[in-house]
C-alpha atoms as a PDB file:
ATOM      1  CA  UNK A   1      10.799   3.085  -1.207  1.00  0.00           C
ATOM      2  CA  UNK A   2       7.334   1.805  -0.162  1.00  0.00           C
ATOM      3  CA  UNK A   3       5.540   5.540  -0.715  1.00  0.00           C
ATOM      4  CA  UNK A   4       7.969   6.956  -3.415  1.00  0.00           C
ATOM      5  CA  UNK A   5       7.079   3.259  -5.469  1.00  0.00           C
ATOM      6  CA  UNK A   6       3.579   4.296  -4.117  1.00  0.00           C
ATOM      7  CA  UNK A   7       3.609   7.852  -5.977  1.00  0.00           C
ATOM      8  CA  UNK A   8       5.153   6.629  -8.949  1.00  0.00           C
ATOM      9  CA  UNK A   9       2.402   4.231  -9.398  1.00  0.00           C
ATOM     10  CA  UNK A  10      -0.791   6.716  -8.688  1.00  0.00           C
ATOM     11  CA  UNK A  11       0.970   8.965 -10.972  1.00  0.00           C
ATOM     12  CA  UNK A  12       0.490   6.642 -14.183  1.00  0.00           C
ATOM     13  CA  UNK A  13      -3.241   5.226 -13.004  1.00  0.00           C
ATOM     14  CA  UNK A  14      -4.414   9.103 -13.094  1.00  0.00           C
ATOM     15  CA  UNK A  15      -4.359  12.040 -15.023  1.00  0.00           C
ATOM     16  CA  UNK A  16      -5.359  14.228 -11.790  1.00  0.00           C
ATOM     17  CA  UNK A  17      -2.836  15.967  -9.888  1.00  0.00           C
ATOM     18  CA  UNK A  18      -5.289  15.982  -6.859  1.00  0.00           C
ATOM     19  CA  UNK A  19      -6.295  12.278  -7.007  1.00  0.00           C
ATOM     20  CA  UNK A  20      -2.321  11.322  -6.552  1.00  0.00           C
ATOM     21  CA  UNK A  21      -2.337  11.535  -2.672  1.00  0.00           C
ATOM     22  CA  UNK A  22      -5.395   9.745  -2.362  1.00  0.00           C
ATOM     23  CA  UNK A  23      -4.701   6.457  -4.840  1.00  0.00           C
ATOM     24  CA  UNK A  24      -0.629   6.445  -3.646  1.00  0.00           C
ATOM     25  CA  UNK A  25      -2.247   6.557   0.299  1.00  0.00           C
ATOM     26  CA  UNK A  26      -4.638   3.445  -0.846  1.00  0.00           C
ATOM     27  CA  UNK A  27      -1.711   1.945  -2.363  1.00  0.00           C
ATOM     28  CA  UNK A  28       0.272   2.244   0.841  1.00  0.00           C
ATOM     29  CA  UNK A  29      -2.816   1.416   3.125  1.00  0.00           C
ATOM     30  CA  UNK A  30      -3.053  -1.761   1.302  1.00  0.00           C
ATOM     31  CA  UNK A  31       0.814  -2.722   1.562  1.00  0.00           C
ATOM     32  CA  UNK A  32       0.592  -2.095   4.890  1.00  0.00           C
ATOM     33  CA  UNK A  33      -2.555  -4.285   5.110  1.00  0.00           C
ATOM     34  CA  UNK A  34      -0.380  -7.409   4.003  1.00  0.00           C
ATOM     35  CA  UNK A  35       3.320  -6.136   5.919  1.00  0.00           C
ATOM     36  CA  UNK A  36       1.772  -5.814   9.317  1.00  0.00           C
ATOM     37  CA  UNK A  37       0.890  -9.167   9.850  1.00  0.00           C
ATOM     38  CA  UNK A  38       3.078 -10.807   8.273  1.00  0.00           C
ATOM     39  CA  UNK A  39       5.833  -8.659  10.120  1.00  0.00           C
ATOM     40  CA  UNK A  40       4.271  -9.259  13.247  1.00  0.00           C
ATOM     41  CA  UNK A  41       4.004 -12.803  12.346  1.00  0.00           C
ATOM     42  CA  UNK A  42       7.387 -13.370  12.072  1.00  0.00           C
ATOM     43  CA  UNK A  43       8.528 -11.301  15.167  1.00  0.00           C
ATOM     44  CA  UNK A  44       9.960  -8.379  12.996  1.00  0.00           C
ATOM     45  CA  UNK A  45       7.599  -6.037  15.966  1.00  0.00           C
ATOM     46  CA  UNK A  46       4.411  -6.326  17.827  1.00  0.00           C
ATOM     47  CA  UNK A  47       1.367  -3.996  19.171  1.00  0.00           C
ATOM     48  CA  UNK A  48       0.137  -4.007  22.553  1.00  0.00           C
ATOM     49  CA  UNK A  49      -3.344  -3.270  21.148  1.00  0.00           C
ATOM     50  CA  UNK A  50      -5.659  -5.894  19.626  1.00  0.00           C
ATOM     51  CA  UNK A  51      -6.871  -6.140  16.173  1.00  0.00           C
ATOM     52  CA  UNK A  52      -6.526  -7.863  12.737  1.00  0.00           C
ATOM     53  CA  UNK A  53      -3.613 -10.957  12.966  1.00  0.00           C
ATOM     54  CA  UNK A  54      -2.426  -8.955  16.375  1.00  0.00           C
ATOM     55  CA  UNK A  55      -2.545  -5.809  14.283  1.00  0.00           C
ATOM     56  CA  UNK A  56      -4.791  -2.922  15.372  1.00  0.00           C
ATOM     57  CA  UNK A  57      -6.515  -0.870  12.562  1.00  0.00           C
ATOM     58  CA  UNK A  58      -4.460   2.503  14.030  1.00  0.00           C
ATOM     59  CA  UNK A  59      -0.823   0.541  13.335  1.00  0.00           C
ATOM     60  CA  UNK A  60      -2.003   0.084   9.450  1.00  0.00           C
ATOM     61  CA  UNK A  61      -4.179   3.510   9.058  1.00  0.00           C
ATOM     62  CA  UNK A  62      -0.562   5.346   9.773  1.00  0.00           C
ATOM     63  CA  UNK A  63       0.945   4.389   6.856  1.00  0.00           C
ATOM     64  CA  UNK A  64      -1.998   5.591   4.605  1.00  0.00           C
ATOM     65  CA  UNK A  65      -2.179   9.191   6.646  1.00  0.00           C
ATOM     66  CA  UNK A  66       1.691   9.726   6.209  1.00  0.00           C
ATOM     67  CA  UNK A  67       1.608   8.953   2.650  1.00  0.00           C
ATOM     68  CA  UNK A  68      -1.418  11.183   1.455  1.00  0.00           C
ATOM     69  CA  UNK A  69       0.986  14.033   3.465  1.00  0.00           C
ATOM     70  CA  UNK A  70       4.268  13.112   1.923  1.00  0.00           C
ATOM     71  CA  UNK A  71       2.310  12.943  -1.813  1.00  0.00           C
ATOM     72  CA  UNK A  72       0.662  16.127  -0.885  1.00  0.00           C
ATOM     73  CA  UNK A  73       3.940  17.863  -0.611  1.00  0.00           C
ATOM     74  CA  UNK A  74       5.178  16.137  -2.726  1.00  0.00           C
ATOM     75  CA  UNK A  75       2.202  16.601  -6.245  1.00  0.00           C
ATOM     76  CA  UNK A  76       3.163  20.721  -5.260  1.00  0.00           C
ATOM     77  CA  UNK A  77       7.057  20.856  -5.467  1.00  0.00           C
ATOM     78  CA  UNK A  78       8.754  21.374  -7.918  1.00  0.00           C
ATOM     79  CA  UNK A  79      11.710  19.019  -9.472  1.00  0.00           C
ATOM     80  CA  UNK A  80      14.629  19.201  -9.315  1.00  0.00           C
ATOM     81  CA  UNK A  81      15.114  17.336 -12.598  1.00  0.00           C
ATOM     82  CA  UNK A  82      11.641  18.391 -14.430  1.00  0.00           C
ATOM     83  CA  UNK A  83      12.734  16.832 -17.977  1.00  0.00           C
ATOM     84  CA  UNK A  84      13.532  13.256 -16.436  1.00  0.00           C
ATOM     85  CA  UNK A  85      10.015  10.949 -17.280  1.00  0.00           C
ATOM     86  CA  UNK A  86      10.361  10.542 -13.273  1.00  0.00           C
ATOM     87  CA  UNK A  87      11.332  13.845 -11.635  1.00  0.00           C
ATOM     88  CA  UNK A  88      13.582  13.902  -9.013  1.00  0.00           C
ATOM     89  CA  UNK A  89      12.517  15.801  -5.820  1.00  0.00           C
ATOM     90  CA  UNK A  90      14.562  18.810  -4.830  1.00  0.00           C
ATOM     91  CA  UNK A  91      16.848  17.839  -1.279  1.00  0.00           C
ATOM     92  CA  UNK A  92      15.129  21.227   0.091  1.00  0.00           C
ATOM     93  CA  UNK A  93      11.258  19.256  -0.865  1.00  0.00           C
ATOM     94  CA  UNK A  94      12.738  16.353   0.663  1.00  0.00           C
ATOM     95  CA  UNK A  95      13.989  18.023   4.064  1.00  0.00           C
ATOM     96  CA  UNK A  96      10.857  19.636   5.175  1.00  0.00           C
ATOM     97  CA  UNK A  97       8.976  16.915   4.293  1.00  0.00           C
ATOM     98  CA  UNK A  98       9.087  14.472   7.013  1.00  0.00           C
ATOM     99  CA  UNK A  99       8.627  16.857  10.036  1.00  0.00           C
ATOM    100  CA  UNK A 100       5.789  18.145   8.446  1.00  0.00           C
ATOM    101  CA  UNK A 101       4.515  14.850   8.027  1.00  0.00           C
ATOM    102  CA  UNK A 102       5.138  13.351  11.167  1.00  0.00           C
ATOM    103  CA  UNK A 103       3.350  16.216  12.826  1.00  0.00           C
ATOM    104  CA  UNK A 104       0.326  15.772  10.592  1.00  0.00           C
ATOM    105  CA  UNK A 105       0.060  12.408  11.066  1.00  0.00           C
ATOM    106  CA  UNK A 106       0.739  12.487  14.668  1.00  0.00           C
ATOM    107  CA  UNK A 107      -2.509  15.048  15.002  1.00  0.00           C
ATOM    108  CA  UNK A 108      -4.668  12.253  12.700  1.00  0.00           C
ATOM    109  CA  UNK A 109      -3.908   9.712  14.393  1.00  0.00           C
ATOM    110  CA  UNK A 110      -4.554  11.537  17.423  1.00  0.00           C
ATOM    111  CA  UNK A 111      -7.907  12.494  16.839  1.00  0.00           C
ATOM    112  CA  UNK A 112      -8.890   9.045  14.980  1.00  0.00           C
ATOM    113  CA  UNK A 113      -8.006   7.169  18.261  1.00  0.00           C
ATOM    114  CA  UNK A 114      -9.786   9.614  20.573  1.00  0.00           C
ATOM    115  CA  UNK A 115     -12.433   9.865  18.678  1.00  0.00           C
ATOM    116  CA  UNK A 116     -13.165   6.948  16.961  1.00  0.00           C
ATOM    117  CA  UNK A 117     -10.458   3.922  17.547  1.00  0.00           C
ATOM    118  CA  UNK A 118      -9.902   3.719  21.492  1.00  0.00           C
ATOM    119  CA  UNK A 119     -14.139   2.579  21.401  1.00  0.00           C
ATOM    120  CA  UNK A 120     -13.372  -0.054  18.906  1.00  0.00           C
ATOM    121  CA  UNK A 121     -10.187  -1.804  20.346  1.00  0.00           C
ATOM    122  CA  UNK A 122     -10.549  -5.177  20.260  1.00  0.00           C
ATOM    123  CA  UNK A 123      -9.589  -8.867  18.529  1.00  0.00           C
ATOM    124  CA  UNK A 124     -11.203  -9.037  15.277  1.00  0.00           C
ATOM    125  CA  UNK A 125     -12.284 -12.142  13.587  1.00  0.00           C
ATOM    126  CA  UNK A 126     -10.291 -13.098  10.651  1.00  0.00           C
ATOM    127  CA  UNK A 127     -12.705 -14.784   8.460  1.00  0.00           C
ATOM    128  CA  UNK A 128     -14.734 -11.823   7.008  1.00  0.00           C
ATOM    129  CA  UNK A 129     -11.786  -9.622   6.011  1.00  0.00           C
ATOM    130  CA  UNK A 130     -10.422 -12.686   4.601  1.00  0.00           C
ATOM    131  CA  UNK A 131     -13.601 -12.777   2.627  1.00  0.00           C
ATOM    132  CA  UNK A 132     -13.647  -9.346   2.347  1.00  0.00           C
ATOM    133  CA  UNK A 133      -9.412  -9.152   1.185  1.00  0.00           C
ATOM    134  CA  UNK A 134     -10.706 -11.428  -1.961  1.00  0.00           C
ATOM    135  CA  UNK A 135     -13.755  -9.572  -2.642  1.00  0.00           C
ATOM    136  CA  UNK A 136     -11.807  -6.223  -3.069  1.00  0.00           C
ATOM    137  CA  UNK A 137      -8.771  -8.426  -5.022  1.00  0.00           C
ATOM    138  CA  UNK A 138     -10.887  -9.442  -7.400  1.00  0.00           C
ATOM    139  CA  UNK A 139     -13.401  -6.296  -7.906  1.00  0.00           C
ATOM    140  CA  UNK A 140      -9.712  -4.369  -8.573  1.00  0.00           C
ATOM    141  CA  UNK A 141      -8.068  -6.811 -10.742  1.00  0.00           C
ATOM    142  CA  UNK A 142     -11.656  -7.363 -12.749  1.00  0.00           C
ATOM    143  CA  UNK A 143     -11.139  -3.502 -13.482  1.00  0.00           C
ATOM    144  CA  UNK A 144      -7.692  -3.353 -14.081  1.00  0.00           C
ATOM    145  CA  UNK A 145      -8.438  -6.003 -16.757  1.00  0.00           C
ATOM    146  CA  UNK A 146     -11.300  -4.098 -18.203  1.00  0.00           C
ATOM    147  CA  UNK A 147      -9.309  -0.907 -18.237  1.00  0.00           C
ATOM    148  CA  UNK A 148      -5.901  -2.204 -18.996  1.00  0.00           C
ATOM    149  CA  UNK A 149      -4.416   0.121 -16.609  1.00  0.00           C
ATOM    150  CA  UNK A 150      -1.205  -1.659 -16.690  1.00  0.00           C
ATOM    151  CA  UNK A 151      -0.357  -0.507 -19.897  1.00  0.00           C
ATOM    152  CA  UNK A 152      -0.017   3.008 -18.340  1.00  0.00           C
ATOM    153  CA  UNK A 153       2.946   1.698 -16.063  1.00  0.00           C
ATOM    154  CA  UNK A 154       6.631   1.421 -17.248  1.00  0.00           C
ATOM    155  CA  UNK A 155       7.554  -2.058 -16.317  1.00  0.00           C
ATOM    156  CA  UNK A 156      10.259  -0.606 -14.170  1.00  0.00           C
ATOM    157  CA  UNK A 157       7.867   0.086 -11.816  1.00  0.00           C
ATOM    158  CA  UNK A 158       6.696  -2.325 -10.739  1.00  0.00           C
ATOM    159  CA  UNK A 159       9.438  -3.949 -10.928  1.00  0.00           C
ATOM    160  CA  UNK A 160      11.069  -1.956  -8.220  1.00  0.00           C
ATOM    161  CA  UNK A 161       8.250  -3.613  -6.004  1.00  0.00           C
ATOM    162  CA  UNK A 162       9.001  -7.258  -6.397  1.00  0.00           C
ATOM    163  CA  UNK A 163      12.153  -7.514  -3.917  1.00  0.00           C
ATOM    164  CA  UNK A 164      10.071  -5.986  -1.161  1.00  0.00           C
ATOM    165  CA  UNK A 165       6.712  -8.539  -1.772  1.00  0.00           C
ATOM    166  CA  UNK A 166       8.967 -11.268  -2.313  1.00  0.00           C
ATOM    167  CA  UNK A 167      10.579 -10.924   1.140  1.00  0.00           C
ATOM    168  CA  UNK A 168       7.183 -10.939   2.928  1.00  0.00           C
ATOM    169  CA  UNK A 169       6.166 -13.708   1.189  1.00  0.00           C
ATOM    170  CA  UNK A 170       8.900 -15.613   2.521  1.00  0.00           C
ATOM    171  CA  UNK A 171       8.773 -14.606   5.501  1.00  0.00           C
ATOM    172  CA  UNK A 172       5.108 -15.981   5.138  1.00  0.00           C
ATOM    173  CA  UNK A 173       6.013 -18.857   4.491  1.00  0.00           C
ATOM    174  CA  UNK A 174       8.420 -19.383   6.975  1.00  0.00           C
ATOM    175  CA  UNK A 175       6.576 -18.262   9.983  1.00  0.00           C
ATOM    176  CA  UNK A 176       2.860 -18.656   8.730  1.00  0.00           C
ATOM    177  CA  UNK A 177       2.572 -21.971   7.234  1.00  0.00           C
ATOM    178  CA  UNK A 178       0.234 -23.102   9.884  1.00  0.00           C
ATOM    179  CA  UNK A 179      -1.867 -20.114   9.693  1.00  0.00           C
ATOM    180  CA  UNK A 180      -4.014 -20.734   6.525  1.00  0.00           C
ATOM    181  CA  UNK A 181      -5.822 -17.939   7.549  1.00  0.00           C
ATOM    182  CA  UNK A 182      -3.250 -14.640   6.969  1.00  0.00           C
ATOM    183  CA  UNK A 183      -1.911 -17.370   4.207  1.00  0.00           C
ATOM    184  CA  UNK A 184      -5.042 -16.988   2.223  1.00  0.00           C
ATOM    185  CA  UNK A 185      -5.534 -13.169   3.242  1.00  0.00           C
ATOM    186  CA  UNK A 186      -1.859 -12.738   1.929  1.00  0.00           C
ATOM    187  CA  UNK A 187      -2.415 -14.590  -1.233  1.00  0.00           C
ATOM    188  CA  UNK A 188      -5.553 -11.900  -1.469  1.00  0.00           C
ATOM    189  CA  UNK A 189      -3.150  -9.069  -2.560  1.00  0.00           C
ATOM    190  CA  UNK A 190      -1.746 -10.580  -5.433  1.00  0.00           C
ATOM    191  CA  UNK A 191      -4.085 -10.712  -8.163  1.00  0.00           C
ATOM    192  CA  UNK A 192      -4.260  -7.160  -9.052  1.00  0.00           C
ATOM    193  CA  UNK A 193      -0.260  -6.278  -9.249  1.00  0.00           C
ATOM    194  CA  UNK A 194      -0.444  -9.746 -11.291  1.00  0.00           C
ATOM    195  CA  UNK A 195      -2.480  -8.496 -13.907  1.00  0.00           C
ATOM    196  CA  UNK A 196      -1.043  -5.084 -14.019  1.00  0.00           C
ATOM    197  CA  UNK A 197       2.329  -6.545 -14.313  1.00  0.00           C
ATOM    198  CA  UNK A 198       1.258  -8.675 -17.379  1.00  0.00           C
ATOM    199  CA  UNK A 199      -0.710  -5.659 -19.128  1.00  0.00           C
ATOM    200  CA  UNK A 200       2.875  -3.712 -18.485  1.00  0.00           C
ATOM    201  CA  UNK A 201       4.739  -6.173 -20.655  1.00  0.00           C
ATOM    202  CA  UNK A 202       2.109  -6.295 -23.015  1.00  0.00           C
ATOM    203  CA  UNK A 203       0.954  -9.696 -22.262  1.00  0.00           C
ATOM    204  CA  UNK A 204      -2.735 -10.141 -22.567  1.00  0.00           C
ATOM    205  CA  UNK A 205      -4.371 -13.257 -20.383  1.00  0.00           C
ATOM    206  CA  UNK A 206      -5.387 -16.152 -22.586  1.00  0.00           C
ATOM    207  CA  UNK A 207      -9.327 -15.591 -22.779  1.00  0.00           C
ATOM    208  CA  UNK A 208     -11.151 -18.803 -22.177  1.00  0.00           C
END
């Protein structure tokens, strides 16, 4: 749901076949930015390596490398349904995918962690990404605004991504409400689905 959501998406913010992979894989990479902790947080799993809110850099950087390789596949096969507005894939598309993808993102990973990762493993302070978090939020939603790019996204969805933040968001606020650090790093994520959800329904922001 996460990627397929996640291809659906890059699919109406481009007109390139070849940039799909790469926006879906920053979509992803930035869900996974906000699960992670928040799953960790709440004791849904843990990592035995340090990093951001007990999550290390390698645990979210997965999620990104396996989507780009799904989406790859994916932006190439052909549908099964080609006249539906969101083509089906083919069961055959869908059956090679994943071992393909787990052994490319097993040999990524791989090679990011020897060579880059394993020299950077340690507990990373929370304020500047919090900083950072609402930097990029805003710099995205400030464009999204400009550009109006949620009027290029049936409503549906993003829709289909609500029950999925809304869960993490309690689960926020059950287990982090004495964290107001991944509180206001969480809250960071919001702004730019926000204003592509009201562009989608055709709602313009009241201009002060």
């Amino acid at each position: 749901m996460v990627i397929h959501t996640a291809w659906d998406l890059a699919r109406h913010l481009t007109t390139s076949a070849a940039r799909v992979p790469w926006i879906g894989a920053a979509i992803v990479l930035a869900d996974a930015s906000l699960i992670e902790p928040i799953a960790v947080r709440a004791g849904l799993w843990h990592w035995t390596e340090p990093g951001l809110f007990a999550v290390p850099p390698i645990g979210i950087l997965g999620w990104a490398f396996f989507t780009f390789l799904a989406l790859s596949v994916w932006s190439r096969a052909p549908a099964a349904e080609p006249l539906r507005p969101h083509a089906a894939l083919r069961p055959s598309t869908l059956a090679w995918t994943f071992p393909v993808t787990a052994v490319g993102v097993h040999l990524m990973l791989l090679a990011l962690w020897w060579g880059a990762l394993r020299w950077m493993n340690q507990e990373v302070p929370t304020l500047p990404f919090v900083v950072a978090a609402w930097v990029a939020s805003l710099s995205l939603s400030l464009w999204a605004a400009r550009r109006r790019a949620g009027r290029q996204i049936p409503r549906v969805d993003l829709a289909m991504r609500i029950p999925a933040a809304a869960f993490f968001f309690v689960l926020l606020a059950r287990y982090a409400a004495d964290d107001p650090a991944l509180i206001a790093y969480a809250l960071a994520f919001a702004p730019p689905y926000l204003v592509l959800t009201v562009h989608s329904f055709g709602v313009s922001p009241t201009p002060r």
